[in-house]
Protein backbone atom coordinates (compact mmCIF):
# COMPACT_ATOMS: atom_id res chain seq x y z
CA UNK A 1 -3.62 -33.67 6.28
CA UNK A 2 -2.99 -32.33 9.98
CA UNK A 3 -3.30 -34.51 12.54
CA UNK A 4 -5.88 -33.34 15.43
CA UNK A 5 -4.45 -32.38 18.43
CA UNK A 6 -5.87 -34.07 21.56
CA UNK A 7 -6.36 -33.03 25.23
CA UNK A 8 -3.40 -34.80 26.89
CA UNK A 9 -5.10 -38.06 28.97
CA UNK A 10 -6.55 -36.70 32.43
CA UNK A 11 -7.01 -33.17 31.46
CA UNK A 12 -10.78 -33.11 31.23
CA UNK A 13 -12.21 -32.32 35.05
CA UNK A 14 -16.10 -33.53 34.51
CA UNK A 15 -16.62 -34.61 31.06
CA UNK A 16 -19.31 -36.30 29.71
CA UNK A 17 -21.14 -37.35 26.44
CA UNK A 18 -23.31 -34.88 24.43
CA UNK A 19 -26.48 -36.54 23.10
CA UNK A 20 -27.60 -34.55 19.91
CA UNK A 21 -29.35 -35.59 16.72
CA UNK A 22 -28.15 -32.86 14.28
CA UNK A 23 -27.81 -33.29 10.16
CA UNK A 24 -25.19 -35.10 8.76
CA UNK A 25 -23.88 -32.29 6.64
CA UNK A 26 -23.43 -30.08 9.19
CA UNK A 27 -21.78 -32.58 11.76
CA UNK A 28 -18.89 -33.50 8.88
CA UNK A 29 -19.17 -29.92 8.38
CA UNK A 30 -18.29 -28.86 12.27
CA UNK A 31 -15.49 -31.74 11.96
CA UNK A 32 -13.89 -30.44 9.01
CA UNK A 33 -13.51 -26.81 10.52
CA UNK A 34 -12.16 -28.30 13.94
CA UNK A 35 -9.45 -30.70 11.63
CA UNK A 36 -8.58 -27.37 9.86
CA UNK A 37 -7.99 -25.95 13.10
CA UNK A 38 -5.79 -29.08 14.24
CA UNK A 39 -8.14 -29.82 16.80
CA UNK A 40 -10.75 -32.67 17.79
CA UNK A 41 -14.37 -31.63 17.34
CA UNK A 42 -14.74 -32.12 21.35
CA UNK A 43 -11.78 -30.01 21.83
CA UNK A 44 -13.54 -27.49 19.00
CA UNK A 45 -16.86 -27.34 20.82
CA UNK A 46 -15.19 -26.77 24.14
CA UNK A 47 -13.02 -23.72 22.44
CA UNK A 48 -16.33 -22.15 20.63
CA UNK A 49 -18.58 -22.50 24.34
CA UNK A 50 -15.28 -20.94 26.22
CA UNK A 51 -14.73 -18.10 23.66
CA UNK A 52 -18.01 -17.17 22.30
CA UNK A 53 -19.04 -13.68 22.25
CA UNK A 54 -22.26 -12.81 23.94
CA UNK A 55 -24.46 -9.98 24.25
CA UNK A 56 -26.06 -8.52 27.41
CA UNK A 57 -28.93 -11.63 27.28
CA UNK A 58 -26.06 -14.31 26.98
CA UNK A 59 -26.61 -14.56 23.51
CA UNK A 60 -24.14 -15.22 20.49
CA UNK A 61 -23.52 -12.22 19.17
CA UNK A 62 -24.51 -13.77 15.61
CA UNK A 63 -27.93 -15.22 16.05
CA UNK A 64 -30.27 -13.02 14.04
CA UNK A 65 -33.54 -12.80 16.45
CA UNK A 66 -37.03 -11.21 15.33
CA UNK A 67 -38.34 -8.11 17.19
CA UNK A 68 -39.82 -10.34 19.86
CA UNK A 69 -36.42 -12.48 20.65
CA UNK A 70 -36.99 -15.03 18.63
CA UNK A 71 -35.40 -17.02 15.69
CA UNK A 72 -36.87 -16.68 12.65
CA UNK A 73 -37.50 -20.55 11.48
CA UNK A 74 -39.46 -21.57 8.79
CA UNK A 75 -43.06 -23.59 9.53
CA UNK A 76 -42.55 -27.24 9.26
């Protein structure tokens, strides 16, 4: 098992905590893809929002939108 690599202490400029209720799954998920990559998830999510491609709206490139800009997600 790698070890994550963390920021060295004092490296962060204006950091602060991220609020967000997301599933489970998909949070051990995110984790397990930023250990693979020897990284913290912080450090991960920093690396995806810095290195993202985005289209001409500022949109990731991957996001499938309807004809009218909008994702397609199911009724609740």
């Amino acid at each position: 098992m790698t070890t994550a690599q963390k920021l060295p202490r004092g490296t962060r400029r204006d950091s602060m905590s991220m609020g967000l209720l997301v599933e489970r799954s998909n949070k051990e998920k995110f984790a397990e893809i930023a250990r693979n990559c020897g990284m913290t998830a912080s450090g991960f999510f920093d690396y995806l929002v810095e290195h993202m491609p985005l289209d001409e709206n500022g949109r990731p490139v991957f996001i499938d939108l309807d004809e009218d800009g909008r994702l397609p997600l199911d009724a609740a």
